[in-house]
N, C-alpha and C. Protein backbone atom coordinates (compact mmCIF):
# COMPACT_ATOMS: atom_id res chain seq x y z
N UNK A 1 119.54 64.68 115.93
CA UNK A 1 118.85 65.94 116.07
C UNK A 1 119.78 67.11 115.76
N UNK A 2 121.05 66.89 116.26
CA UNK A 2 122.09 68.11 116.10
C UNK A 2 122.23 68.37 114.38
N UNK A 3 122.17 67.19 113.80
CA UNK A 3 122.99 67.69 112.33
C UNK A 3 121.57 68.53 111.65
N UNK A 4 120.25 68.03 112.00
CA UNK A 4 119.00 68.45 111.60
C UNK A 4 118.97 69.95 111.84
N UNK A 5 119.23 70.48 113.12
CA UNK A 5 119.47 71.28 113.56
C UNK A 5 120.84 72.44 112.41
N UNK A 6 121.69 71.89 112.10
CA UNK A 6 122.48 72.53 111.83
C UNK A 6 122.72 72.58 110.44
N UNK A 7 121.52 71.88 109.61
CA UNK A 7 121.14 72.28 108.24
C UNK A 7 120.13 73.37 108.20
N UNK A 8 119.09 73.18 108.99
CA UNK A 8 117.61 74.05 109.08
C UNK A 8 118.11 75.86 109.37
N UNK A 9 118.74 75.80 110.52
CA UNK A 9 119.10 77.15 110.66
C UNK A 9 120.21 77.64 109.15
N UNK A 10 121.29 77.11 108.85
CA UNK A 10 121.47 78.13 107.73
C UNK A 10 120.60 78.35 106.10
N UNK A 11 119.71 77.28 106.11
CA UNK A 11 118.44 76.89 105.51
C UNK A 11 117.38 78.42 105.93
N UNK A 12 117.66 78.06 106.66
CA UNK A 12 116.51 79.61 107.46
C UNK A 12 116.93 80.76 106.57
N UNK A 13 117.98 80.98 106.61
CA UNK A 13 119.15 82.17 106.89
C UNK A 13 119.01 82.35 105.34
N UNK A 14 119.05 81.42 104.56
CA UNK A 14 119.32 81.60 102.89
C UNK A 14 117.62 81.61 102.62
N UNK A 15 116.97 81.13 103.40
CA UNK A 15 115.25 81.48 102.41
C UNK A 15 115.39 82.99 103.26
N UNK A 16 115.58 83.59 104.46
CA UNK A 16 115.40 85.27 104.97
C UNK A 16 115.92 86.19 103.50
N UNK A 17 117.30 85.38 103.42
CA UNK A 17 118.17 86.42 102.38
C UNK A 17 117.28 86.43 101.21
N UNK A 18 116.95 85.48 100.54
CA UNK A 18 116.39 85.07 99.58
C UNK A 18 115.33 86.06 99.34
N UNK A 19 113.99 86.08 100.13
CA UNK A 19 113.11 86.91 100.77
C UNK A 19 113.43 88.25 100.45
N UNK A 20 114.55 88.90 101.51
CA UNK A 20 115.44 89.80 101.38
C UNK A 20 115.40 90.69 100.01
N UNK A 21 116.54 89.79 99.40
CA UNK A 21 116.73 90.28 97.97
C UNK A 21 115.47 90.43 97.16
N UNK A 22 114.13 89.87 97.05
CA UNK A 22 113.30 90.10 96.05
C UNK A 22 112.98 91.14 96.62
N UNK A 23 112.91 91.46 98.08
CA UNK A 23 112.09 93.19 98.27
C UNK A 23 113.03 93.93 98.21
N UNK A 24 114.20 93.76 97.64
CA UNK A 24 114.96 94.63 97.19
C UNK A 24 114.87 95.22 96.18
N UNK A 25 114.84 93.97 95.07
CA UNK A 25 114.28 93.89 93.62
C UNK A 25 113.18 94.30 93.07
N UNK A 26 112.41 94.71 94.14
CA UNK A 26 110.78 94.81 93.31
C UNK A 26 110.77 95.50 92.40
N UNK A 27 110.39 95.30 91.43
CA UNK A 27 109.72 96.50 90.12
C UNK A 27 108.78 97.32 90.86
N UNK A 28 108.70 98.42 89.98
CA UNK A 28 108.02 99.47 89.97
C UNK A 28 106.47 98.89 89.64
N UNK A 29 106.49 98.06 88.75
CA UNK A 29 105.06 97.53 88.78
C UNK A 29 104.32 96.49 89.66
N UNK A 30 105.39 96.01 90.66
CA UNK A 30 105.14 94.78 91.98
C UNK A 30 104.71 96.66 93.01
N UNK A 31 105.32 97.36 92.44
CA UNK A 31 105.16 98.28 93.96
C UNK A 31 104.01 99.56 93.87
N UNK A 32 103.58 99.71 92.70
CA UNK A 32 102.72 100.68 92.27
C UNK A 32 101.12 99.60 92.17
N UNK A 33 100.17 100.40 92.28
CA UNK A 33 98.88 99.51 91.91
C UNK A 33 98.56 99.45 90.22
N UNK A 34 98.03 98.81 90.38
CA UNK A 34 97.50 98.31 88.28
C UNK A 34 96.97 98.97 87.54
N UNK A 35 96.80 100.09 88.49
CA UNK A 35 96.22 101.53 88.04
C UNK A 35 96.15 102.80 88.91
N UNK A 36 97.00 103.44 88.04
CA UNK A 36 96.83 105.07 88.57
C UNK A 36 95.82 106.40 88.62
N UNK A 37 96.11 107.49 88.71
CA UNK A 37 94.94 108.14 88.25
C UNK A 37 96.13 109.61 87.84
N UNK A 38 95.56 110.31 86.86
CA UNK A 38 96.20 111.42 86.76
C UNK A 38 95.27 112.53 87.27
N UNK A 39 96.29 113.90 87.17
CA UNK A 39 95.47 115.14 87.92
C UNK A 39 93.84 115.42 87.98
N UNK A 40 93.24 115.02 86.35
CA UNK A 40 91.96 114.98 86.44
C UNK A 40 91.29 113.65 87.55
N UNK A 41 92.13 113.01 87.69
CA UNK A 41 91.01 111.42 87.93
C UNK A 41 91.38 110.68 87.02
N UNK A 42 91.84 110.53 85.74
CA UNK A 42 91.60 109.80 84.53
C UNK A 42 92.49 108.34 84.70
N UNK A 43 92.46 107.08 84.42
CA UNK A 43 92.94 105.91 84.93
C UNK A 43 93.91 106.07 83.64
N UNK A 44 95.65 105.42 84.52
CA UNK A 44 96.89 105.79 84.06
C UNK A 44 97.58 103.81 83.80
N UNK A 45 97.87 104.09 82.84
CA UNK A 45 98.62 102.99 83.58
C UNK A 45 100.41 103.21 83.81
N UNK A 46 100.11 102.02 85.14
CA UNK A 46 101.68 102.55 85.50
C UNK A 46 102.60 102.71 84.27
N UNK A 47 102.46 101.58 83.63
CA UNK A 47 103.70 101.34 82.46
C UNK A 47 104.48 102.76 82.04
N UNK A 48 103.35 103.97 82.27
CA UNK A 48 104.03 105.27 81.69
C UNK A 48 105.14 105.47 82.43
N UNK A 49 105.76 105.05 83.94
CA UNK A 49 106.52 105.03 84.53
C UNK A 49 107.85 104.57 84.23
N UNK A 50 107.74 103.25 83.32
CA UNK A 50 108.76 102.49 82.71
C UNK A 50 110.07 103.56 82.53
N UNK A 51 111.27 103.21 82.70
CA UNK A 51 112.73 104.17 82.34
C UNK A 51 112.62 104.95 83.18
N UNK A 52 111.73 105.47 84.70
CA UNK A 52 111.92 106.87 85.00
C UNK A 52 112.21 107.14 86.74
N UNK A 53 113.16 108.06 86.96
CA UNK A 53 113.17 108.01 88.66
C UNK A 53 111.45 108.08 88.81
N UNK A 54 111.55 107.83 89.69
CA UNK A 54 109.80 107.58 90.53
C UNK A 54 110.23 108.44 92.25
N UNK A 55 109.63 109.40 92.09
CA UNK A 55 108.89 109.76 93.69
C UNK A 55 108.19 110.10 94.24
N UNK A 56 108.03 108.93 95.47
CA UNK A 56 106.55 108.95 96.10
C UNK A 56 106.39 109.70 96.78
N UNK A 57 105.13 110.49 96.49
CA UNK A 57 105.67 111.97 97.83
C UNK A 57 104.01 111.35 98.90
N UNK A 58 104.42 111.13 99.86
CA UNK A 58 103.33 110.90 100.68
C UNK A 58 102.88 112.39 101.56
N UNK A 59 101.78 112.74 101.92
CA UNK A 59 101.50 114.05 101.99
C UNK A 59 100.16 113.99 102.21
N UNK A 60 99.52 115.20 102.73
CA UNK A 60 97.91 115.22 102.77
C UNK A 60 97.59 116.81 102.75
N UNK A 61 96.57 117.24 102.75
CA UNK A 61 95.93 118.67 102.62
C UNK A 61 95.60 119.32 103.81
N UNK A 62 95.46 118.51 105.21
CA UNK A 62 95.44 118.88 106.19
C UNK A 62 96.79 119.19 106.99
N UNK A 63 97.90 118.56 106.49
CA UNK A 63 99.04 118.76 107.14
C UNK A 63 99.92 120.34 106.51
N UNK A 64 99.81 121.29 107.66
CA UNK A 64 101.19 122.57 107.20
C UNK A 64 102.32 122.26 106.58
N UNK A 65 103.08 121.35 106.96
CA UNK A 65 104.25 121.69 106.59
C UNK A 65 104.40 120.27 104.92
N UNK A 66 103.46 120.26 104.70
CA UNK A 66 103.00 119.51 103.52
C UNK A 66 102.40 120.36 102.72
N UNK A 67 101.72 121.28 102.83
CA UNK A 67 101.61 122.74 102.46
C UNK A 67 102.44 123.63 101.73
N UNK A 68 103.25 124.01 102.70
CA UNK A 68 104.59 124.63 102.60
C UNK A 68 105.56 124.21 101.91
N UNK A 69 105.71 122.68 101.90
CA UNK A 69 107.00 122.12 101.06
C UNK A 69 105.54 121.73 99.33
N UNK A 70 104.84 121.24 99.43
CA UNK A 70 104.25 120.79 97.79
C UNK A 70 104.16 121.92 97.12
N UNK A 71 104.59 122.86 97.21
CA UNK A 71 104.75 123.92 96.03
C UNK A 71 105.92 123.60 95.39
N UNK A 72 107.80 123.35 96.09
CA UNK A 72 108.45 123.46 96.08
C UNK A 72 108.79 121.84 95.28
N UNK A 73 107.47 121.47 95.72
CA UNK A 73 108.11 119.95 94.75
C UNK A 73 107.45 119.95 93.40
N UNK A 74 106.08 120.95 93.20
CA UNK A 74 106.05 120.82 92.29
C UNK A 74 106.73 121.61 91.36
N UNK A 75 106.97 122.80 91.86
CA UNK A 75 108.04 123.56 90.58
C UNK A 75 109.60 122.38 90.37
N UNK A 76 109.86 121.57 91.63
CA UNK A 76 111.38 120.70 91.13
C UNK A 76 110.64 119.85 90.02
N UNK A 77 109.32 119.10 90.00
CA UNK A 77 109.17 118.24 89.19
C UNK A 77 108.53 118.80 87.87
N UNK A 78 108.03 120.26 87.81
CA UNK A 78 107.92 120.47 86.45
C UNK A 78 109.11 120.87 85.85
N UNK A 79 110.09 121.63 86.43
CA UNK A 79 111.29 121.80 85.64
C UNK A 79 112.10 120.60 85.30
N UNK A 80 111.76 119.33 86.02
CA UNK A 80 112.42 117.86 85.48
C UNK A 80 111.48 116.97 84.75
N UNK A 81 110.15 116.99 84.50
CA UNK A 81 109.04 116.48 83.99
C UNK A 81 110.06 115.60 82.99
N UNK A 82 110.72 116.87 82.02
CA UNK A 82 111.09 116.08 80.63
C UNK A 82 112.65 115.26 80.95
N UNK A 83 112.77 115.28 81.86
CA UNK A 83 114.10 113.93 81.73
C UNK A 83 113.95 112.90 82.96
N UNK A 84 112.85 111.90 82.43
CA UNK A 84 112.32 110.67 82.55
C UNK A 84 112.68 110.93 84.45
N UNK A 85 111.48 111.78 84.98
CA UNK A 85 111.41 111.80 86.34
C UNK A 85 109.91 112.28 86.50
N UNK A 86 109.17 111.19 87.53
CA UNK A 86 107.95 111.32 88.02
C UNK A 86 107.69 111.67 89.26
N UNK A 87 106.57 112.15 89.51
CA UNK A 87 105.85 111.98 91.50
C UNK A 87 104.68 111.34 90.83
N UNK A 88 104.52 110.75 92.15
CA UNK A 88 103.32 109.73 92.42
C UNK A 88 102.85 110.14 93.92
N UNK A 89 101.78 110.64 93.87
CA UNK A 89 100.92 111.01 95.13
C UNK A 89 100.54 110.23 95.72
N UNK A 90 100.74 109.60 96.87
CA UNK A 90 100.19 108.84 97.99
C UNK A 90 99.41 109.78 99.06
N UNK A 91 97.87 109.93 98.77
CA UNK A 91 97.86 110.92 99.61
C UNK A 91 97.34 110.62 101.12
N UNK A 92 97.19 110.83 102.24
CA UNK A 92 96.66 110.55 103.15
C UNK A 92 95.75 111.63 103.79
N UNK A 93 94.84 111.80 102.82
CA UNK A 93 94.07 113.23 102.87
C UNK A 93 92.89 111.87 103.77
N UNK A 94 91.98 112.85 103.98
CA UNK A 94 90.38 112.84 105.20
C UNK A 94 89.76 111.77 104.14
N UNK A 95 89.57 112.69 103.21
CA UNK A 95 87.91 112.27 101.78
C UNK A 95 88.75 112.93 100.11
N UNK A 96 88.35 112.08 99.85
CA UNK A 96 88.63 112.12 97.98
C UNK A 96 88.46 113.84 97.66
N UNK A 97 87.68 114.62 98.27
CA UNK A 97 87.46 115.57 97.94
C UNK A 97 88.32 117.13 98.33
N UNK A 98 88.79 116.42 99.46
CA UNK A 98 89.70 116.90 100.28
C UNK A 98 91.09 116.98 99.43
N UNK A 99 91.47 115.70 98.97
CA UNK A 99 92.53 115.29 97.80
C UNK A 99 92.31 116.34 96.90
N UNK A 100 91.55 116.13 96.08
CA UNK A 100 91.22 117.18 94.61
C UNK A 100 91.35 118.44 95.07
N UNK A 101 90.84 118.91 95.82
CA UNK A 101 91.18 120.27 96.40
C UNK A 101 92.99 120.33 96.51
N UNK A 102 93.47 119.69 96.94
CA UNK A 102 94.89 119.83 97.11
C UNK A 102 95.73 119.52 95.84
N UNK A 103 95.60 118.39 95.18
CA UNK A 103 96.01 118.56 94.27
C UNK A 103 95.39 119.92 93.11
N UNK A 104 94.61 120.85 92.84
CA UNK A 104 94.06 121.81 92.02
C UNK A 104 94.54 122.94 92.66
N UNK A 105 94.52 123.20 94.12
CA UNK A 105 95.19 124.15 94.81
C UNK A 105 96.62 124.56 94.79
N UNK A 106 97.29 123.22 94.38
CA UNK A 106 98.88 123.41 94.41
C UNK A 106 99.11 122.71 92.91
N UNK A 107 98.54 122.67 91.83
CA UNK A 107 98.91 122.34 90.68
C UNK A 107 99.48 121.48 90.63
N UNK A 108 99.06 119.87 90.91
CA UNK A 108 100.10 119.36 91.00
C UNK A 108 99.86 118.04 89.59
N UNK A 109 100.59 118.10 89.14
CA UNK A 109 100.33 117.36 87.54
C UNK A 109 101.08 116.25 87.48
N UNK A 110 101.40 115.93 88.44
CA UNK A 110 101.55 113.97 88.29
C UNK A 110 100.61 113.24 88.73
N UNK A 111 101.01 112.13 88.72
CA UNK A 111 99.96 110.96 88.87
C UNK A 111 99.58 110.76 90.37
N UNK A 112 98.88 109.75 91.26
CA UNK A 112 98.52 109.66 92.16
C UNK A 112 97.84 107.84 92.09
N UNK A 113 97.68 107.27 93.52
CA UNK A 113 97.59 106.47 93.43
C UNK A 113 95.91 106.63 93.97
N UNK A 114 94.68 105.89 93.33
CA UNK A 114 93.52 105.89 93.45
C UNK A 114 92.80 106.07 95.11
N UNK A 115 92.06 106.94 95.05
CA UNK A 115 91.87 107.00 96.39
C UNK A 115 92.43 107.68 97.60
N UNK A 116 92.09 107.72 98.84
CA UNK A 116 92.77 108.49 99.91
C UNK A 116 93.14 107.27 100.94
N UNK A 117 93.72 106.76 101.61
CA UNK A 117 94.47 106.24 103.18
C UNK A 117 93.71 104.76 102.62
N UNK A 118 94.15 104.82 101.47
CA UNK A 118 93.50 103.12 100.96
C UNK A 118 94.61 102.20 101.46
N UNK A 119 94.17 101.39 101.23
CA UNK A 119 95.19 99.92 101.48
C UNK A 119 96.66 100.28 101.08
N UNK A 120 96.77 100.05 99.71
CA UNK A 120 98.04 100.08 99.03
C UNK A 120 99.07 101.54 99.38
N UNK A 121 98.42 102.27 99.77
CA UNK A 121 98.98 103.61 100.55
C UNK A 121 99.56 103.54 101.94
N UNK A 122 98.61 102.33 102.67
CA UNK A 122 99.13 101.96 104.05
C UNK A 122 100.11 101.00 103.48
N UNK A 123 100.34 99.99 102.59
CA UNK A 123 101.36 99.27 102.51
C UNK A 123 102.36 99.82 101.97
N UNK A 124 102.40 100.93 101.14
CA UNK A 124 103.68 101.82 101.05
C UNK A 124 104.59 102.62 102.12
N UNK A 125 103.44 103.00 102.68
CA UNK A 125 104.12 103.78 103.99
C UNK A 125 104.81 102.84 104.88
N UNK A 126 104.27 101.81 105.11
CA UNK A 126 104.54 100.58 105.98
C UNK A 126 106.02 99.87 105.28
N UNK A 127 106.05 100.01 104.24
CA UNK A 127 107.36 99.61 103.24
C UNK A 127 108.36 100.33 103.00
N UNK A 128 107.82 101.81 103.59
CA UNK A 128 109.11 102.82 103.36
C UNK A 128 109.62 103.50 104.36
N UNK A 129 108.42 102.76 105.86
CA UNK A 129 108.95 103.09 106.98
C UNK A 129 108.48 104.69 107.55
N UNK A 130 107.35 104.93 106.64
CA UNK A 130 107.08 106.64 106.77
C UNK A 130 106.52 106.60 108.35
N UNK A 131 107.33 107.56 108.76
CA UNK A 131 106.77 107.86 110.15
C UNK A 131 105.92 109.49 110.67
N UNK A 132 106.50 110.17 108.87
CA UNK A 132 105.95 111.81 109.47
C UNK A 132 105.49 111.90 107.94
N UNK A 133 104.35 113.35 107.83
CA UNK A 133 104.85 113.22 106.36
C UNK A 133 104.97 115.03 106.40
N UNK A 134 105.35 115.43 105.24
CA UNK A 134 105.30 115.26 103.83
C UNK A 134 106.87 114.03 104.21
N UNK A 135 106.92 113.26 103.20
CA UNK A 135 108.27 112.33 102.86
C UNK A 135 107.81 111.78 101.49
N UNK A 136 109.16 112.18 100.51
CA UNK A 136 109.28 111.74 99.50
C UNK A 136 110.80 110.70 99.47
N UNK A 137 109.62 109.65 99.04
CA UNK A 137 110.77 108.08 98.96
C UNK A 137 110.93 108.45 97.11
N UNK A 138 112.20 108.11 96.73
CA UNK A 138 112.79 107.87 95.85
C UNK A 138 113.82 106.42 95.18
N UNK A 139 113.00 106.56 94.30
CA UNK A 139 113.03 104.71 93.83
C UNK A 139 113.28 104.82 92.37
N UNK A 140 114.44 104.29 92.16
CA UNK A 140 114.85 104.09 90.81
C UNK A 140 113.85 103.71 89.72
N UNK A 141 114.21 103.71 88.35
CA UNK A 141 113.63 103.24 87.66
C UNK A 141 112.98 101.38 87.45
N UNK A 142 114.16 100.60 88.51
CA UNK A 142 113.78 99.34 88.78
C UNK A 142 113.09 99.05 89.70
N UNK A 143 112.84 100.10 90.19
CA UNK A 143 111.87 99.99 91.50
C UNK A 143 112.60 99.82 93.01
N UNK A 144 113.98 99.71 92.78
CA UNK A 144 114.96 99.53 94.19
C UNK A 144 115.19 101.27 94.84
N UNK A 145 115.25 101.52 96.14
CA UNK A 145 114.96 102.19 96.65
C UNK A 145 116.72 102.95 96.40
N UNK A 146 116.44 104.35 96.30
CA UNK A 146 117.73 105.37 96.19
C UNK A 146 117.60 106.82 97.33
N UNK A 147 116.63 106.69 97.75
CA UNK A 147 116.48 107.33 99.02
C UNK A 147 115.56 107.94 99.72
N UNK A 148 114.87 107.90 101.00
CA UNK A 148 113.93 108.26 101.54
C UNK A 148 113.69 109.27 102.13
N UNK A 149 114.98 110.09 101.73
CA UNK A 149 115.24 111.52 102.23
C UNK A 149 114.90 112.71 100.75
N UNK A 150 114.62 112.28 99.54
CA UNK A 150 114.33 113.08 98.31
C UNK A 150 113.70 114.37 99.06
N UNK A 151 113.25 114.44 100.24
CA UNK A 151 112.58 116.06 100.31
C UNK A 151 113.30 116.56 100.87
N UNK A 152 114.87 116.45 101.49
CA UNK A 152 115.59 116.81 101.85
C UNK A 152 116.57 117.58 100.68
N UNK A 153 116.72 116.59 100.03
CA UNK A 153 117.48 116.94 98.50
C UNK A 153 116.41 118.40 97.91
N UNK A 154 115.44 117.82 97.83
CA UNK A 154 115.19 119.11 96.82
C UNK A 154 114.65 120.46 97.46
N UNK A 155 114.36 120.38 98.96
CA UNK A 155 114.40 121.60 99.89
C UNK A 155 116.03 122.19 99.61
N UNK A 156 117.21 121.52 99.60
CA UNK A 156 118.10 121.96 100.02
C UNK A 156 119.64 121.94 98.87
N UNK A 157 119.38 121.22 97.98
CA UNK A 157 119.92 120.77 96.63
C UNK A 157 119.02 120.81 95.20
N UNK A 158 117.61 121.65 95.09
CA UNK A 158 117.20 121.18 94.32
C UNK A 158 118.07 121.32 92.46
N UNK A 159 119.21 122.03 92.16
CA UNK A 159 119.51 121.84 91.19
C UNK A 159 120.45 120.40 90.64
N UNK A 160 120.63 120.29 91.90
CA UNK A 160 121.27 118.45 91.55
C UNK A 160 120.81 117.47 92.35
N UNK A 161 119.83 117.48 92.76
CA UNK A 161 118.89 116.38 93.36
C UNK A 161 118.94 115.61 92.47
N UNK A 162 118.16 115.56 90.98
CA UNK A 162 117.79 114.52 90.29
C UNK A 162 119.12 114.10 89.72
N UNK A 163 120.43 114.27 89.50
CA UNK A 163 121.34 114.01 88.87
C UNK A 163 122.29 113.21 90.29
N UNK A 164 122.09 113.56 91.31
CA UNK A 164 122.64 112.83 92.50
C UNK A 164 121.54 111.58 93.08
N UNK A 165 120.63 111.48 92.51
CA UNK A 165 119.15 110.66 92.60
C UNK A 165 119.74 109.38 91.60
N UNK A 166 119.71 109.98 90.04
CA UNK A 166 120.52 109.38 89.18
C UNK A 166 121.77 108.61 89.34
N UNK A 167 122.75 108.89 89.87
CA UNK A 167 124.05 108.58 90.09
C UNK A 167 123.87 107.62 90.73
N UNK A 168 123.09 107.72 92.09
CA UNK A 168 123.24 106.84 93.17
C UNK A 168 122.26 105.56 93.17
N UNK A 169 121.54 105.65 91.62
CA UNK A 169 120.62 104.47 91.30
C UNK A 169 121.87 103.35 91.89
N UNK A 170 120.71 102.18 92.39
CA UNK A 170 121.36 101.04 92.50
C UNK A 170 121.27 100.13 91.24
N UNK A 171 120.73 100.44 90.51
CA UNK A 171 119.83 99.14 89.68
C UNK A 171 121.45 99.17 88.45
């Protein structure tokens, strides 16, 4: 029983790591849905993402201080639009309509993931550990995570956010 014992547990230990490392690894396309939507509504596919920092800004239309900061992310992400850097809206708005209002209200011209407090929105948040929002997670171009503090950076660094975003890619 002992030697059984004392294969199984580091057996354990190398399928956890194992485990481990692929949710480390995920692509951008294991972590995004099979389809996006852009500012109108119009169905995206992720692939446009391919080569580019990615950040998820989770956020809703009812929350102030989600308010207050999505102006500030969208002027950082139109002045970076053109060197291969995205947002992706996770929104956790009420009703779809509620959404469109917020995104048209604050101009916001990236993509978004279909829908409001859908599934794949709870499994992001649940994956990135969001406990408040506005929070923008920042995820390399391989889809491995570079930091969950991005609204910190660009409240407070926004002229080298994306170049310290860059640097500190893991991939």
């Amino acid at each position: 029983m002992r030697p059984l014992l004392a294969f199984s547990v580091p057996f354990a230990a190398l399928v956890l790591a194992a485990t481990a490392h692929a949710e480390e690894t995920a692509s951008l396309h294991t972590i995004l849905p099979a389809a996006l939507r852009d500012a109108e509504g119009q169905k995206v596919d992720p692939a446009t993402l391919e080569g580019k920092t990615v950040a998820l800004y989770f956020s809703a239309h009812w929350c102030p201080p989600c308010r207050a900061f999505t102006p500030d992310l969208v002027k950082f992400r139109d002045e970076h639009a053109d060197q291969d850097f995205e947002v992706v809206f996770v929104s956790l708005d009420n009703s779809e309509g509620e959404k469109r209002k917020y995104i048209r209200d604050t101009k916001m011209k990236w993509l978004t993931l279909p829908g409001v407090r859908s599934k794949k929105a709870a499994a992001l948040a649940k994956r990135f550990q969001i406990r408040g929002i506005p929070a923008l997670v920042v995820l390399a171009p391989d889809g491995s995570l570079v930091t969950q503090n991005g609204r910190e950076d660009v409240l407070f660094s926004p002229k080298t956010a994306l170049r310290k975003w860059k640097e500190n890619d893991p991939s």
